[in-house]
C-alpha atoms as a PDB file:
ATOM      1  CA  UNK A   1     -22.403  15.518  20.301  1.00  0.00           C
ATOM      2  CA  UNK A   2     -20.100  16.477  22.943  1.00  0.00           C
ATOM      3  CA  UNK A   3     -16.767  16.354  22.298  1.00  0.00           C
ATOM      4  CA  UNK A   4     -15.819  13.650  24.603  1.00  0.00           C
ATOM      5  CA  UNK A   5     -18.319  11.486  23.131  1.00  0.00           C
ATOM      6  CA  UNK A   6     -16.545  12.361  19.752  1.00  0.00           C
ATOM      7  CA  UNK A   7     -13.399  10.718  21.068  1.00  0.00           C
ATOM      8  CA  UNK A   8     -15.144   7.670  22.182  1.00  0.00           C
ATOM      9  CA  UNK A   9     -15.987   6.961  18.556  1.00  0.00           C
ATOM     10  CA  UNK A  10     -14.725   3.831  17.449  1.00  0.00           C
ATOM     11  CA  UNK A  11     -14.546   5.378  13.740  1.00  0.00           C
ATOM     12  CA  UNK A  12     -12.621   8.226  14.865  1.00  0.00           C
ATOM     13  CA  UNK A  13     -10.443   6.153  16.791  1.00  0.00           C
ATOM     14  CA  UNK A  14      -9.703   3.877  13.991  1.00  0.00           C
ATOM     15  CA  UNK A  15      -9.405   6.596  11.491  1.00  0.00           C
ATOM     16  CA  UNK A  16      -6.463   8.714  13.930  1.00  0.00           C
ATOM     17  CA  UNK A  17      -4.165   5.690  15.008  1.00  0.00           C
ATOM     18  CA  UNK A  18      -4.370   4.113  11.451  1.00  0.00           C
ATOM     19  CA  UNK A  19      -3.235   7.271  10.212  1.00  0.00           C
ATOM     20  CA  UNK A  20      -0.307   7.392  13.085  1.00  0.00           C
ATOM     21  CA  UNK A  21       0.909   4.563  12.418  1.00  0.00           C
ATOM     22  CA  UNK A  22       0.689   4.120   8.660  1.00  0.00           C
ATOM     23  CA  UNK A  23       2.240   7.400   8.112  1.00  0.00           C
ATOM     24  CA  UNK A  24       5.986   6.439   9.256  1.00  0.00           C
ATOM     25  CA  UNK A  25       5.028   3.179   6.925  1.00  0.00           C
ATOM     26  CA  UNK A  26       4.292   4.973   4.052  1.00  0.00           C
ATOM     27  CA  UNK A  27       7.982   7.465   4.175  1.00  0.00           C
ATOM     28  CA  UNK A  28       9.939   4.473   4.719  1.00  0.00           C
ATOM     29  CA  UNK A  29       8.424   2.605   1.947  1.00  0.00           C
ATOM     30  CA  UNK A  30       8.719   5.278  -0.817  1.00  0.00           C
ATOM     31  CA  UNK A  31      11.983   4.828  -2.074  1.00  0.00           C
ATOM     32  CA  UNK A  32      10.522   1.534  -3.054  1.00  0.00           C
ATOM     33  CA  UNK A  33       8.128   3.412  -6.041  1.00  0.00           C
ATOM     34  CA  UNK A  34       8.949   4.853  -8.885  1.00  0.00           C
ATOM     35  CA  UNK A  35       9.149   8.801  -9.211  1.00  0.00           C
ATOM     36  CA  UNK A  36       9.636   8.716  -5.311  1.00  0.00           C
ATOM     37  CA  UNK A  37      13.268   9.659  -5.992  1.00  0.00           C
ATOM     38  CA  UNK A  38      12.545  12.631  -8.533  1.00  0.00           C
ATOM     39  CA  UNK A  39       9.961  14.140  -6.736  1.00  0.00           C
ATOM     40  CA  UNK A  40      10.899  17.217  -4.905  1.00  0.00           C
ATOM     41  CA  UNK A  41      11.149  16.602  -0.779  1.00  0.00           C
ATOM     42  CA  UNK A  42       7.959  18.418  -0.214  1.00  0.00           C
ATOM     43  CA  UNK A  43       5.729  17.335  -3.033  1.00  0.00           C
ATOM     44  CA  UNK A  44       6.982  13.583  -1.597  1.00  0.00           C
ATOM     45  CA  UNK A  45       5.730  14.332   2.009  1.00  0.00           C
ATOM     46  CA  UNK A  46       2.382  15.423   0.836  1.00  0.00           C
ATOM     47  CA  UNK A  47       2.056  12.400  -1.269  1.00  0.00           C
ATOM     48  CA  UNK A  48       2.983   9.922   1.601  1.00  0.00           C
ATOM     49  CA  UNK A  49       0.593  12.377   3.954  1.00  0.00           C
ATOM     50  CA  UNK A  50      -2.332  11.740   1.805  1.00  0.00           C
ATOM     51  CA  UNK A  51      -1.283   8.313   1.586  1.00  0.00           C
ATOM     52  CA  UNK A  52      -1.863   7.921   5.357  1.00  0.00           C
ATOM     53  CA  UNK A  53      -4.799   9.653   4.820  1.00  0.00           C
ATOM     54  CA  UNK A  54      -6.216   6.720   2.785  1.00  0.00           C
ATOM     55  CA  UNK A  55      -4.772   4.647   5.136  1.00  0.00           C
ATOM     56  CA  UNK A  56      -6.975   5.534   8.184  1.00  0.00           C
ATOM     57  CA  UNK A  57     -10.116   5.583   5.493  1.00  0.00           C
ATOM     58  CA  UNK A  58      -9.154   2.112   4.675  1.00  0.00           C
ATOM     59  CA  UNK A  59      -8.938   0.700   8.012  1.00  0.00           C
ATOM     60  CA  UNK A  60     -12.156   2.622   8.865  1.00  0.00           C
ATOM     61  CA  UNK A  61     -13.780   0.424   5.786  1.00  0.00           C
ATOM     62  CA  UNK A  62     -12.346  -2.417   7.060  1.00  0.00           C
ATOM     63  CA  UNK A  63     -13.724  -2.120  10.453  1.00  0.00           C
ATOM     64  CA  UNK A  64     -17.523  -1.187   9.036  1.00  0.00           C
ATOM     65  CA  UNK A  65     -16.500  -4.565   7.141  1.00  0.00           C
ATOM     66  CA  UNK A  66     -16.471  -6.438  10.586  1.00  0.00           C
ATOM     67  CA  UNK A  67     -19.075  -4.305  12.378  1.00  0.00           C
ATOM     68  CA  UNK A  68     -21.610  -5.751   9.947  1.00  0.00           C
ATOM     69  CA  UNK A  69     -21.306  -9.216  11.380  1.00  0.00           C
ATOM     70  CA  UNK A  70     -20.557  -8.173  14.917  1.00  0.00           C
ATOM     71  CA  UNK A  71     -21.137  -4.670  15.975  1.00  0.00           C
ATOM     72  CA  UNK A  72     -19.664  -0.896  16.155  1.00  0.00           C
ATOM     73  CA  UNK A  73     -18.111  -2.168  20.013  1.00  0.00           C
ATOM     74  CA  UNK A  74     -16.375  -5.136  18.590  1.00  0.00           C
ATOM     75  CA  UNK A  75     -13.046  -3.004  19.491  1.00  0.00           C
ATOM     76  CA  UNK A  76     -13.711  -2.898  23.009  1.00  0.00           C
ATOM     77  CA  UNK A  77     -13.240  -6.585  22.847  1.00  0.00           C
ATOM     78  CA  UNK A  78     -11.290  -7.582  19.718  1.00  0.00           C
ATOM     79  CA  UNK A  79     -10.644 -11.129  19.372  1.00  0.00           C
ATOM     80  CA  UNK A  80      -8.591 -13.055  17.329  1.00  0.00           C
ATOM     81  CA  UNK A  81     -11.201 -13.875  14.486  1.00  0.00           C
ATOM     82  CA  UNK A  82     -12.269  -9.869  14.767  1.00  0.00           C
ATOM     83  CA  UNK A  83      -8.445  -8.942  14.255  1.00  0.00           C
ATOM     84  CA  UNK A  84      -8.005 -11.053  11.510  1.00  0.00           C
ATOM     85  CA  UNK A  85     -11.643 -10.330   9.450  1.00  0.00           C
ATOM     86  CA  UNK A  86     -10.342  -6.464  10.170  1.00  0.00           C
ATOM     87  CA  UNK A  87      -6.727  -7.693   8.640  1.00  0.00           C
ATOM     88  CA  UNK A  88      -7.879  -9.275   5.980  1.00  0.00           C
ATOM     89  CA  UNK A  89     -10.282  -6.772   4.570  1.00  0.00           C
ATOM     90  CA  UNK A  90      -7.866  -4.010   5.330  1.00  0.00           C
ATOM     91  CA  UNK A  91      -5.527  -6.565   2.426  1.00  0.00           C
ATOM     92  CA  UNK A  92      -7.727  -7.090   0.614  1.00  0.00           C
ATOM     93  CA  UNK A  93      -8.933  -3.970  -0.118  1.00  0.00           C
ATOM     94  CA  UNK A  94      -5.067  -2.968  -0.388  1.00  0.00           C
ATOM     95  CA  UNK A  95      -4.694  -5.544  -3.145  1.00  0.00           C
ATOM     96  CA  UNK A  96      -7.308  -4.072  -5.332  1.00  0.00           C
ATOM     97  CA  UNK A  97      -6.667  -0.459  -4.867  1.00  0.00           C
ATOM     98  CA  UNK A  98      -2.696  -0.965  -5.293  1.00  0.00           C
ATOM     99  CA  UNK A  99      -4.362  -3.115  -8.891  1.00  0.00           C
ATOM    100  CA  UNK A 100      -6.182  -0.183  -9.859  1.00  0.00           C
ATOM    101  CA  UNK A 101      -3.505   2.495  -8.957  1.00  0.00           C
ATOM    102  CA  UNK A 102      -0.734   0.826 -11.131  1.00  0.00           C
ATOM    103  CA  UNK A 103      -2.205  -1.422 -13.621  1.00  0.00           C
ATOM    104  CA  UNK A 104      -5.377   0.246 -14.349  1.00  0.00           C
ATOM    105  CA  UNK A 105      -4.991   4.206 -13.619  1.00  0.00           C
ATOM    106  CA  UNK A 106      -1.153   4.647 -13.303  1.00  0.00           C
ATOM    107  CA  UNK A 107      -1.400   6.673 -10.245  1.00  0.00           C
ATOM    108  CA  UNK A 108       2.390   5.349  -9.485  1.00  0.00           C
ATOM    109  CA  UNK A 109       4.488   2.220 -10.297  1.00  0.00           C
ATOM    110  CA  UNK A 110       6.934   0.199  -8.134  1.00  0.00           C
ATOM    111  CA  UNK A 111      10.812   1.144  -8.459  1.00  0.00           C
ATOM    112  CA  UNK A 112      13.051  -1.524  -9.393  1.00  0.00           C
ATOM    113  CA  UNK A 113      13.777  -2.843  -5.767  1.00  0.00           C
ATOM    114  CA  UNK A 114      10.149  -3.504  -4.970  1.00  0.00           C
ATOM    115  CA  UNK A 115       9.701  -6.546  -4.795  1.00  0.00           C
ATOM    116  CA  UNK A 116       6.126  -8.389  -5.433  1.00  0.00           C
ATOM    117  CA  UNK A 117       4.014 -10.836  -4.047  1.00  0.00           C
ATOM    118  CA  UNK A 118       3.486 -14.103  -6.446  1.00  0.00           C
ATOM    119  CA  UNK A 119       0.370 -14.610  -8.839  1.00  0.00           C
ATOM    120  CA  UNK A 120      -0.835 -11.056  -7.300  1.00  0.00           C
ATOM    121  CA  UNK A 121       2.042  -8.518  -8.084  1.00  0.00           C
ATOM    122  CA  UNK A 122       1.155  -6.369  -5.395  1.00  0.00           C
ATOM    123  CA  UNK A 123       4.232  -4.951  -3.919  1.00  0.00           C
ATOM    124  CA  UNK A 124       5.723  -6.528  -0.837  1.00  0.00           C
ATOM    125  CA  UNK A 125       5.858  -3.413   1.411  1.00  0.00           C
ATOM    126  CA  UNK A 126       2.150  -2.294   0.587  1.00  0.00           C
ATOM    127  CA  UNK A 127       1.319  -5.943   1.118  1.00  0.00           C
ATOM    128  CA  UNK A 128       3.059  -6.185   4.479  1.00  0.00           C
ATOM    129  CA  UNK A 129       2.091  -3.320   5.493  1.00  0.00           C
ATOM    130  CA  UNK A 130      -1.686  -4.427   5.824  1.00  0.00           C
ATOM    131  CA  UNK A 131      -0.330  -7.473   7.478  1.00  0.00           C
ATOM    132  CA  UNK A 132       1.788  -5.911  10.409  1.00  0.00           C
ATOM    133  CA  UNK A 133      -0.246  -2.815  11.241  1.00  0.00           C
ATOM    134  CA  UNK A 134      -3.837  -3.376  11.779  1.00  0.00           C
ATOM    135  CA  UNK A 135      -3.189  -6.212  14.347  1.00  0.00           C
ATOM    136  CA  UNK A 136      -1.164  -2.808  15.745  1.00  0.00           C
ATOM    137  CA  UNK A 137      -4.160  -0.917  15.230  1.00  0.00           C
ATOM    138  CA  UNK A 138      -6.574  -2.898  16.814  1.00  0.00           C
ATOM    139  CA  UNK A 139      -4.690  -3.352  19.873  1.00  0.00           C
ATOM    140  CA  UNK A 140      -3.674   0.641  20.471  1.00  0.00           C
ATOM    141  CA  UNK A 141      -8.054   1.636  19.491  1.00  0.00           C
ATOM    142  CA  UNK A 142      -9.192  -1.312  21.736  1.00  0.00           C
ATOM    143  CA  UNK A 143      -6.672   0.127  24.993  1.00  0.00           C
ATOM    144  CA  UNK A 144      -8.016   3.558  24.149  1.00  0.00           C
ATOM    145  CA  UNK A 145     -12.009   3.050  23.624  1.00  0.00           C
ATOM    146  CA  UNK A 146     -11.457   0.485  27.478  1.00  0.00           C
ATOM    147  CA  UNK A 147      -9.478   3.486  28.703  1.00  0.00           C
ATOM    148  CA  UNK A 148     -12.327   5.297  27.768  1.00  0.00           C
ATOM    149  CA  UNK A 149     -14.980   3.548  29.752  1.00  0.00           C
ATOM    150  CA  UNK A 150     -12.900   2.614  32.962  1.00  0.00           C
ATOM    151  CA  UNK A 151     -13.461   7.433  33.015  1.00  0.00           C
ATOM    152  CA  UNK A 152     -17.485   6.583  33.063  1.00  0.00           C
ATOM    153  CA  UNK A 153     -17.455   7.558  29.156  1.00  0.00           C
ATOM    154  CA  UNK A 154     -20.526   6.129  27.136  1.00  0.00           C
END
């Protein structure tokens, strides 16, 4: 595969700006968990890296999640009901693994000034998070892959 084709990958895409712009997310948000504030400066910045890391796998998921009912273009041409089915898997999907990190496997807990969402007990910022930024996403991937095509790309 050449390598322009490589960047034309809607996959690749999503994986790069989710990380972009979940990664300033996920520094501002850590003083809102637990051993955040212990942790040395370093060992913090990996965790929030691989944290973004996740992040751009997730939205990747998400947007397999809506390829299945539309297609791998769907990008090129988001609408409203793609943007939200890409939203609301990327939250959902959020929800469970944020479950299974603190209830279930204690990968980290929420400091005292997170906040949660009712009934779920997700944390607010984790929640919001999927909320704000894949709308974000889709928009940024969908300019990208047209800006793509308007240079003759595939």
């Amino acid at each position: 595969m050449a390598p322009n084709e490589l960047l034309d990958l809607p996959e690749l895409n999503v994986w790069f700006f989710a990380f972009l712009v979940n990664y300033p997310w996920e520094l501002l948000q850590a003083p809102w968990y637990q051993a955040m504030s212990e942790m040395p400066h370093w060992e913090g910045v990996k965790f929030c890296s691989w944290a973004a890391v996740g992040d751009g796998l997730l939205a990747v998921v998400a947007f397999w999640a809506v390829a299945l009912f539309r297609s791998r273009g769907w990008l090129r041409r988001p609408t409203p009901g793609t943007t939200a089915g890409f939203t609301a898997m990327g939250l959902a999907l959020t929800i469970a693994i944020e479950w299974l990190a603190t209830d279930v496997w204690g990968r980290w807990s929420y400091g005292p000034g997170m906040p949660t969402v009712p009934l779920l007990g997700t944390g607010l910022a984790p929640f919001l998070q999927w909320l704000v930024l894949p709308p974000l996403v889709v928009g940024i991937v969908a300019r990208q892959l047209g800006r793509g095509r308007e240079r003759g790309s595939p």
